[in-house]
N, C-alpha and C. Protein backbone atom coordinates (compact mmCIF):
# COMPACT_ATOMS: atom_id res chain seq x y z
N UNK A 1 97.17 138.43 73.89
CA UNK A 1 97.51 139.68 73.24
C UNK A 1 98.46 140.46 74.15
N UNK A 2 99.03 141.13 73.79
CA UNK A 2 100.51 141.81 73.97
C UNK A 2 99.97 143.03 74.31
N UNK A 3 100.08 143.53 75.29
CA UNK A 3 100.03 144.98 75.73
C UNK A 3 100.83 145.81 76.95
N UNK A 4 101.16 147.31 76.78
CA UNK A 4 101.54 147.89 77.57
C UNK A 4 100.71 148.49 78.95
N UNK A 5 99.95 147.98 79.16
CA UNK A 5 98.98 148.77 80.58
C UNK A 5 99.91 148.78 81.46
N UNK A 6 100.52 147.62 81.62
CA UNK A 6 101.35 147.74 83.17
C UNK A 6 102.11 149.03 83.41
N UNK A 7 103.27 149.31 81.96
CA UNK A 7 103.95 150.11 82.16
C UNK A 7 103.05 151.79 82.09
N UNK A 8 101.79 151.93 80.93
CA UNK A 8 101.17 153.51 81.49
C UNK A 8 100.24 153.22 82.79
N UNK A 9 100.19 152.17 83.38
CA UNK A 9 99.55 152.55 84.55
C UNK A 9 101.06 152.60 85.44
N UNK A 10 102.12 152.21 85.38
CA UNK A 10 103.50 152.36 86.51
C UNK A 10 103.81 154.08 86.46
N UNK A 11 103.50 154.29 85.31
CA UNK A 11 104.02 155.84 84.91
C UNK A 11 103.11 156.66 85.36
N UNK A 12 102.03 156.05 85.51
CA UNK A 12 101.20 157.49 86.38
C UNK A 12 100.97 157.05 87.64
N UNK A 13 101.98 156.23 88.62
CA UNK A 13 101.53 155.78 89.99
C UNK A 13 100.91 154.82 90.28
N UNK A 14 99.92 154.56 89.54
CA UNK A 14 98.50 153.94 89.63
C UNK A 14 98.67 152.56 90.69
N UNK A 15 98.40 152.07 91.61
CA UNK A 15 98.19 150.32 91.55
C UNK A 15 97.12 149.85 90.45
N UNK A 16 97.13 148.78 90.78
CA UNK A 16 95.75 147.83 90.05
C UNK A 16 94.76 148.44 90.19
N UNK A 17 94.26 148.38 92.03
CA UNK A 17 93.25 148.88 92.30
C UNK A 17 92.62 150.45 92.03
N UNK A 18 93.48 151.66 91.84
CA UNK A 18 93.62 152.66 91.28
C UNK A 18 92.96 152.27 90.06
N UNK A 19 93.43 151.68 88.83
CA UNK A 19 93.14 151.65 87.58
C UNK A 19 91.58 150.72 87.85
N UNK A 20 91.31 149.75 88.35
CA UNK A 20 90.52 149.03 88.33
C UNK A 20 89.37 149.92 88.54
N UNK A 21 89.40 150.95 89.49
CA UNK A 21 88.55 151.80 89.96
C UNK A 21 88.05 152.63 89.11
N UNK A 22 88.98 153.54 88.05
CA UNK A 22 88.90 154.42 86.69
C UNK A 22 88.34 153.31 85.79
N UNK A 23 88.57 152.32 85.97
CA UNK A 23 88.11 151.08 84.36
C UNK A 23 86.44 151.12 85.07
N UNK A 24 86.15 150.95 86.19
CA UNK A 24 85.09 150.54 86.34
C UNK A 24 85.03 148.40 86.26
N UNK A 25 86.37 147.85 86.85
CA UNK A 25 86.20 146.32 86.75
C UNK A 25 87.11 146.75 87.74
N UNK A 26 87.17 144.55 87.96
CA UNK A 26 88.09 144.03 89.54
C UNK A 26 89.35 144.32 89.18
N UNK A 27 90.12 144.72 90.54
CA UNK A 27 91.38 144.31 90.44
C UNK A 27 91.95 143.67 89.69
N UNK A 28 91.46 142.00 89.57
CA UNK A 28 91.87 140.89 89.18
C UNK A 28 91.75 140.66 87.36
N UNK A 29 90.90 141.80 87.00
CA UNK A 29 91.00 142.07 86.14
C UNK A 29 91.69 142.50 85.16
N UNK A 30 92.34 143.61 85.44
CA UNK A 30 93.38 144.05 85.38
C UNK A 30 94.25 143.59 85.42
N UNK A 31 94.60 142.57 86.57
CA UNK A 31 96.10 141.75 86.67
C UNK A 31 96.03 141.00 85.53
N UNK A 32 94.80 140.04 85.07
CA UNK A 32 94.56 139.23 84.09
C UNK A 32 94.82 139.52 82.23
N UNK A 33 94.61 141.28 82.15
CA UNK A 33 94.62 141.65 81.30
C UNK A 33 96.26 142.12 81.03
N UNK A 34 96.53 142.80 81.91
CA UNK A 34 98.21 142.91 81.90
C UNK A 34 99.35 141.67 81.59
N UNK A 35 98.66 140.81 82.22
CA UNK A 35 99.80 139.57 82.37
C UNK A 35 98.87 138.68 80.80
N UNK A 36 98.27 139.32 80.27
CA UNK A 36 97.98 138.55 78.96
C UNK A 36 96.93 137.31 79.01
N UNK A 37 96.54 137.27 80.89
CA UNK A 37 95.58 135.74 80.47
C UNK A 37 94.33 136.07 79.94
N UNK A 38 93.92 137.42 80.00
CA UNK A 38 92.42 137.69 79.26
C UNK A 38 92.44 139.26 78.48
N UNK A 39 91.92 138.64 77.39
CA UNK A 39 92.07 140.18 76.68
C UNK A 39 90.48 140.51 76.51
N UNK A 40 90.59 142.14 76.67
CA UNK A 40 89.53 143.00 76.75
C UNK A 40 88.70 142.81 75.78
N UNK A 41 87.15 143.16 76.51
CA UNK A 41 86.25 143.40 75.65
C UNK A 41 86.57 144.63 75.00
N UNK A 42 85.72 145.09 73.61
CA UNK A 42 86.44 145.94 72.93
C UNK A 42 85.99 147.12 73.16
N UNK A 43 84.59 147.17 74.30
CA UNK A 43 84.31 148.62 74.94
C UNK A 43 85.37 148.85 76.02
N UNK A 44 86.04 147.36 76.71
CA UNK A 44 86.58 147.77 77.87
C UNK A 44 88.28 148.33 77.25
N UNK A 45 88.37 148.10 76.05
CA UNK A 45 89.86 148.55 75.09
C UNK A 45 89.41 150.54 75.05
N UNK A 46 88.19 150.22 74.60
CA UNK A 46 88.22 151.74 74.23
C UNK A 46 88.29 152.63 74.93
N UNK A 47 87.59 152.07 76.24
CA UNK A 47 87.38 152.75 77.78
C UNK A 47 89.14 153.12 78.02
N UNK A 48 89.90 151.78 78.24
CA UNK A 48 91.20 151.63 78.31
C UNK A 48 92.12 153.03 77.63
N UNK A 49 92.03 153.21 76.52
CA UNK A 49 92.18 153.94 75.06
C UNK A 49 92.18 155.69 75.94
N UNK A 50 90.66 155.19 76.42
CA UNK A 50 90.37 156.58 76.22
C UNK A 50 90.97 157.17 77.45
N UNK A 51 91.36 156.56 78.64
CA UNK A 51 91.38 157.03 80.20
C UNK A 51 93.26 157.27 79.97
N UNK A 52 93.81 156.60 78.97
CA UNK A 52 95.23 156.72 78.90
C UNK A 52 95.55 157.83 77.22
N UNK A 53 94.71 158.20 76.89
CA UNK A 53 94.32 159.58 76.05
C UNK A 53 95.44 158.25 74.60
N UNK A 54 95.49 157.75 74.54
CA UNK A 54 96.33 156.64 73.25
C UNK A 54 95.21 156.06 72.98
N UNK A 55 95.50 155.67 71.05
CA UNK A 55 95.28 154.72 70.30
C UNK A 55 95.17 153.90 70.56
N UNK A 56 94.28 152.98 70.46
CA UNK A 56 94.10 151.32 70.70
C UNK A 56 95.34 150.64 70.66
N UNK A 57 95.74 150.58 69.24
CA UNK A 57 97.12 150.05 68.67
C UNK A 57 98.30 150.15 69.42
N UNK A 58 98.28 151.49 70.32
CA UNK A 58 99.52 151.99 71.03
C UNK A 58 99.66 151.34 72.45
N UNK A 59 98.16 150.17 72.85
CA UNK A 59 98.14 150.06 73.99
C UNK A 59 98.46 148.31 73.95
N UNK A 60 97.55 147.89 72.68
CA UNK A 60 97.23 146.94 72.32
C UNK A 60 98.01 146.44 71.59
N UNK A 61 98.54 145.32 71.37
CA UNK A 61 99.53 144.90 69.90
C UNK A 61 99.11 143.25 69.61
N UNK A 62 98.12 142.66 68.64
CA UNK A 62 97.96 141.81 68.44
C UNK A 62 99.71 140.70 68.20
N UNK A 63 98.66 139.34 68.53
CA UNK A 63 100.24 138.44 67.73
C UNK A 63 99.92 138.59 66.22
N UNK A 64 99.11 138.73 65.84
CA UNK A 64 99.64 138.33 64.08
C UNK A 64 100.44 139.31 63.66
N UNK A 65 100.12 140.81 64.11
CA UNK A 65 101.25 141.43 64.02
C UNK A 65 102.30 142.07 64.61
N UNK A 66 101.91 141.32 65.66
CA UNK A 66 103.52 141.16 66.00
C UNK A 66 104.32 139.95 65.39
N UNK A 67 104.52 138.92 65.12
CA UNK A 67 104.80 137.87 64.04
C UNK A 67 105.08 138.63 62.89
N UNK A 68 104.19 139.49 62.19
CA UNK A 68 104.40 139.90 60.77
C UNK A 68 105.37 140.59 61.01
N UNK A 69 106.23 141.53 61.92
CA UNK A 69 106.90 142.35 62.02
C UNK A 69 108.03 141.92 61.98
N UNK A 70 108.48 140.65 62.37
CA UNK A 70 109.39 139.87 62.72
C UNK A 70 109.87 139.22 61.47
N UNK A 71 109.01 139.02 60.35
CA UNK A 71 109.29 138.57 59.21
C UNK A 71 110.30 139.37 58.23
């Protein structure tokens, strides 16, 4: 899944470890979730959601629709 964390955590300073710390998970976590190899549980989306004051959708962007968009 397709998401922007990297760039609202670049915009408020943050490192990994910064955000990892506010999420309440690892570092490595974070790197994993940014770079797309693991996508969030959907408390850890909302948590996500809520600490960057945005919509799920605004953070999050599934492939099916991203694909549909493209059509």
């Amino acid at each position: 899944m397709e998401n922007r964390l990297r760039v609202l955590r670049a915009a408020r300073n943050w490192s990994q470890q910064d955000l990892s710390e506010r999420l309440e998970v690892s570092r490595q976590s974070v790197n994993a979730i940014e770079t797309g190899k693991y996508d969030p549980s959907l408390p850890l989306a909302f948590r996500i959601a809520e600490l960057f004051e945005l919509p799920i959708e605004e953070i999050f962007v599934s492939p099916s629709r991203r694909s549909s968009k493209a059509i």
